[in-house]
Protein backbone atom coordinates (compact mmCIF):
# COMPACT_ATOMS: atom_id res chain seq x y z
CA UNK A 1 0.00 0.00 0.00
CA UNK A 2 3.23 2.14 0.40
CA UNK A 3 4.01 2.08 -3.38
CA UNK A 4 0.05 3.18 -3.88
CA UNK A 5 0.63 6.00 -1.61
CA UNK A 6 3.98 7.47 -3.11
CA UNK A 7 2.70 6.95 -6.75
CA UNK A 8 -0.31 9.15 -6.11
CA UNK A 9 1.79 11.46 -4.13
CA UNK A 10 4.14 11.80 -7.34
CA UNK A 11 1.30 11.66 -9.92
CA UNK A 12 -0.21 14.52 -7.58
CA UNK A 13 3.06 16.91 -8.11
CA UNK A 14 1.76 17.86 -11.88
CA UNK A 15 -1.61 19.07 -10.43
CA UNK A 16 0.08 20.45 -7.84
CA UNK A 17 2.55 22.53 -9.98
CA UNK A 18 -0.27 23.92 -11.85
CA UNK A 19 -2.33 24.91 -8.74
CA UNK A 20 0.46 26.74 -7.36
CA UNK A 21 0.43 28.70 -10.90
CA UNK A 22 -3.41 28.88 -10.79
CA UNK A 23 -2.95 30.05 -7.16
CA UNK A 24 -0.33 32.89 -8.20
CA UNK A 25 -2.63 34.21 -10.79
CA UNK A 26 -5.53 34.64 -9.23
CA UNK A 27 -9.15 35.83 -10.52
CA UNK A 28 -11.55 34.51 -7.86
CA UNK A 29 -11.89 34.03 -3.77
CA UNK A 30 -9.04 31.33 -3.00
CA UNK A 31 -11.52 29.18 -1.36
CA UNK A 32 -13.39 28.66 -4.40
CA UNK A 33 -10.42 28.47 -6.27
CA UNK A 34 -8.58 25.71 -4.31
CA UNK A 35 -11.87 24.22 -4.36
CA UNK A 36 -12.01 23.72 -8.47
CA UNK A 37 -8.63 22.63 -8.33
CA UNK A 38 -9.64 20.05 -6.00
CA UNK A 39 -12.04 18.69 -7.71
CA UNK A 40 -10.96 19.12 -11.49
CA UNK A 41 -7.54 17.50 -10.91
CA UNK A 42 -8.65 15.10 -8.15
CA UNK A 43 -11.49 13.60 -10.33
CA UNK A 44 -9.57 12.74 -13.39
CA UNK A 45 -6.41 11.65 -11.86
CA UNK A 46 -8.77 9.04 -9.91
CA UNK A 47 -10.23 8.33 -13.02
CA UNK A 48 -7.13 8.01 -15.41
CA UNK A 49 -5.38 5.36 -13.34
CA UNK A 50 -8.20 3.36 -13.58
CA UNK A 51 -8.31 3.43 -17.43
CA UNK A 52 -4.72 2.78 -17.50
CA UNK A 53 -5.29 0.09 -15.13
CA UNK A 54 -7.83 -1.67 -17.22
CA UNK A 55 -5.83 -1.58 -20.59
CA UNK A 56 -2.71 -2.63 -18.66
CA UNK A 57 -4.88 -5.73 -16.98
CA UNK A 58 -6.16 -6.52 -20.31
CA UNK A 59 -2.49 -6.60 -22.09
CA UNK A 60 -1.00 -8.42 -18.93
CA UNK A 61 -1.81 -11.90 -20.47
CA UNK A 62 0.22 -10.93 -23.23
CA UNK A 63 2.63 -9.27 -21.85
CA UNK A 64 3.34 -10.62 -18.73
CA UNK A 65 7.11 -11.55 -18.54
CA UNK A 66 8.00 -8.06 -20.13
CA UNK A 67 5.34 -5.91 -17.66
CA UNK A 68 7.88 -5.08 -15.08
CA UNK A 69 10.30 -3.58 -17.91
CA UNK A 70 6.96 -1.90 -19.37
CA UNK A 71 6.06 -0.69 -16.28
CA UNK A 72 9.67 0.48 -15.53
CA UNK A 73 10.14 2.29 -18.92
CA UNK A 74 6.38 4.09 -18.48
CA UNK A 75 6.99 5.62 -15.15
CA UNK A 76 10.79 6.50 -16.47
CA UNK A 77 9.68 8.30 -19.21
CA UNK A 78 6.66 9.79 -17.56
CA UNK A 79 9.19 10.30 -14.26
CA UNK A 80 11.72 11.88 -16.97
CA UNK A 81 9.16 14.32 -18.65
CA UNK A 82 8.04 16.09 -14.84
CA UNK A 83 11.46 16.38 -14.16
CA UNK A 84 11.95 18.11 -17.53
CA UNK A 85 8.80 20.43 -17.34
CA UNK A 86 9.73 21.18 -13.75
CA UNK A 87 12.89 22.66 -15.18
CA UNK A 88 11.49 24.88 -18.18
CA UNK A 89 8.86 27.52 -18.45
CA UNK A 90 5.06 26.02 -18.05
CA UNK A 91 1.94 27.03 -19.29
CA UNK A 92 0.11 28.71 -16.30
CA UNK A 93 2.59 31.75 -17.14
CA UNK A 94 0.32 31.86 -20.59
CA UNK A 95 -3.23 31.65 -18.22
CA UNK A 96 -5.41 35.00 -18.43
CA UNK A 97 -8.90 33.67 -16.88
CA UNK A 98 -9.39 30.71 -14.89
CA UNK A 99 -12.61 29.13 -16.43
CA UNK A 100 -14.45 25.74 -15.97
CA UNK A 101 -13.01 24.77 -19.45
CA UNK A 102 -9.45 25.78 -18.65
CA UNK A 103 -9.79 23.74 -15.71
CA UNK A 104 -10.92 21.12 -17.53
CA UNK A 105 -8.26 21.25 -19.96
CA UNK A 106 -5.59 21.42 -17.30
CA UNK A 107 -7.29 18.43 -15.53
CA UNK A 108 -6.87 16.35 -18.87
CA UNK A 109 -3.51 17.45 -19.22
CA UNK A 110 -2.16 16.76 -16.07
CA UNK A 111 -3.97 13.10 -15.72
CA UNK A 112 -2.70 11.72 -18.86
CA UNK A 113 0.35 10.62 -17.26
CA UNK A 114 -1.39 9.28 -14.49
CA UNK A 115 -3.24 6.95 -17.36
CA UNK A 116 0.06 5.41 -17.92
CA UNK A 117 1.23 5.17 -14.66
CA UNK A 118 -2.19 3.06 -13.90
CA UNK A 119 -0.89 0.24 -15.77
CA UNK A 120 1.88 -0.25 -12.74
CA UNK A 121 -1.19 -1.08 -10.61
CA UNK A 122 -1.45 -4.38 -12.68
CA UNK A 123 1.81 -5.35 -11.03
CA UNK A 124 1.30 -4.21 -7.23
CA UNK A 125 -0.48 -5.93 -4.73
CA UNK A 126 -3.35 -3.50 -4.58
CA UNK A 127 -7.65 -2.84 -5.22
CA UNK A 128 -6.91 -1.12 -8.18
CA UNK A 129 -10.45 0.80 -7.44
CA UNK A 130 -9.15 1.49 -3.76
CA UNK A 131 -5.61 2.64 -5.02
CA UNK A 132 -7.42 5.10 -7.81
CA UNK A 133 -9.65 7.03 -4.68
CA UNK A 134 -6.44 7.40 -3.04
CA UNK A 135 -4.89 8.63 -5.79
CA UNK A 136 -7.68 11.13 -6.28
CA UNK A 137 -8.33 12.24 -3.13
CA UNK A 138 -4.95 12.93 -2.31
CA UNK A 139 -4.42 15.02 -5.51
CA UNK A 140 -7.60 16.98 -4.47
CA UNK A 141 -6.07 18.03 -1.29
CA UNK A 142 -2.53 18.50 -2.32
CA UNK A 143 -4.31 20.60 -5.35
CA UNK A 144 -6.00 22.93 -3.11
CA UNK A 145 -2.73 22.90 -0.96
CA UNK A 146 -1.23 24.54 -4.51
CA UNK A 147 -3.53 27.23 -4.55
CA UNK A 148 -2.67 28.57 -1.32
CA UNK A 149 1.16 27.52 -1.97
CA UNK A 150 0.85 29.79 -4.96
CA UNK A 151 -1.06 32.95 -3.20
CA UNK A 152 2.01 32.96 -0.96
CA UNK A 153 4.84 31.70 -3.09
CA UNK A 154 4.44 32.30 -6.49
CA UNK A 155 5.69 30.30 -9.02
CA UNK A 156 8.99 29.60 -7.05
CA UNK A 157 8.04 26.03 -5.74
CA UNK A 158 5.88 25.37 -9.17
CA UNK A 159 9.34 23.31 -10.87
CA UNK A 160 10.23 22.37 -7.81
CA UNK A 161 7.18 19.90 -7.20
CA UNK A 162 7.58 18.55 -10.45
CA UNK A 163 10.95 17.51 -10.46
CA UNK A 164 10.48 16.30 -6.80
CA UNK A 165 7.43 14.04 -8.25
CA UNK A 166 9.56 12.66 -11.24
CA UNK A 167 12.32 11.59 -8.95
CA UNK A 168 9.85 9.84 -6.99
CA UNK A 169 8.03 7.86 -9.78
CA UNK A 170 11.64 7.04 -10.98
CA UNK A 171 12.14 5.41 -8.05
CA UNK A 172 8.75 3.68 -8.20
CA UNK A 173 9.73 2.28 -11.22
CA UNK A 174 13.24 0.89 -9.63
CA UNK A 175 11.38 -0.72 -7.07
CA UNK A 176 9.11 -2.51 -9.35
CA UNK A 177 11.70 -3.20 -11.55
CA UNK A 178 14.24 -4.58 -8.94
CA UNK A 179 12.20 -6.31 -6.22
């Protein structure tokens, strides 16, 4: 239940990031803010695991003596890509108006790894369903976390989070890999 717990804290970091952007920019009360973020980002990183669960549990018949290296390489790459974003200029600094369909696209855009990274839950000991509420809820709370984070901070920490997150789903990925 460990790994479940440090892959949704990692998968959380991208929603986090952009919180802490939304948070530094912004247009309503922070309350109802944080509370969007919450909810946009915790519902479809629940959700995305789930379908990247389900594809991954389909393939696993096929797959099966290569799904350690598969899930190794996905959480790499998708460990790789926050630690690169975390690094370079994001997209908040682009953000105007914070609407519902912003916040929907940023929900999307933020889960997609998270689809990927569901397919690991084919190889840990876990209720997939169980795993995917904790996955959401805590990326609800550490999203509305990253609205206040950003009313205070700025964009300072927003990199910082990333990278943090990719190092941990690296390190996910050793440990599934290794033992």
């Amino acid at each position: 239940m460990i790994e479940v717990v440090l892959l949704a804290f990692a998968l959380s970091m991208d929603a986090f990031a952009v919180s802490i952007g939304l948070g530094s920019k912004q247009q309503e009360t922070y309350l109802f803010l944080a509370l969007k973020a919450g909810f946009f980002f915790g519902v479809f990183q629940a959700i995305m695991p789930l379908v990247g669960y389900l594809g991954g549990h389909g393939l696993l018949s096929f797959v099966s003596v290569y799904a350690p290296y598969i899930a190794f390489g996905l959480l790499l790459l998708i460990g790789a890509k926050m630690i690169f974003d975390g690094v370079n200029e994001s997209i908040e600094e682009e953000i105007s108006k914070i609407t519902n369909k912003l916040m929907l696209t940023l929900a999307i855009a933020t889960s997609i790894d998270a689809m990927a990274a569901g397919f690991s839950l084919t190889l840990l000991d876990v209720n997939p369903f169980i795993a995917c509420v904790i996955i959401g809820a805590m990326t609800g709370v550490i999203s509305m976390v990253g609205v206040y984070v950003g009313k205070f901070t700025g964009t300072w920490f927003e990199g910082k989070a990333e990278v943090f997150g990719g190092f941990v789903l690296v390190a996910i990925g050793f440990r599934i890999l290794f033992f």
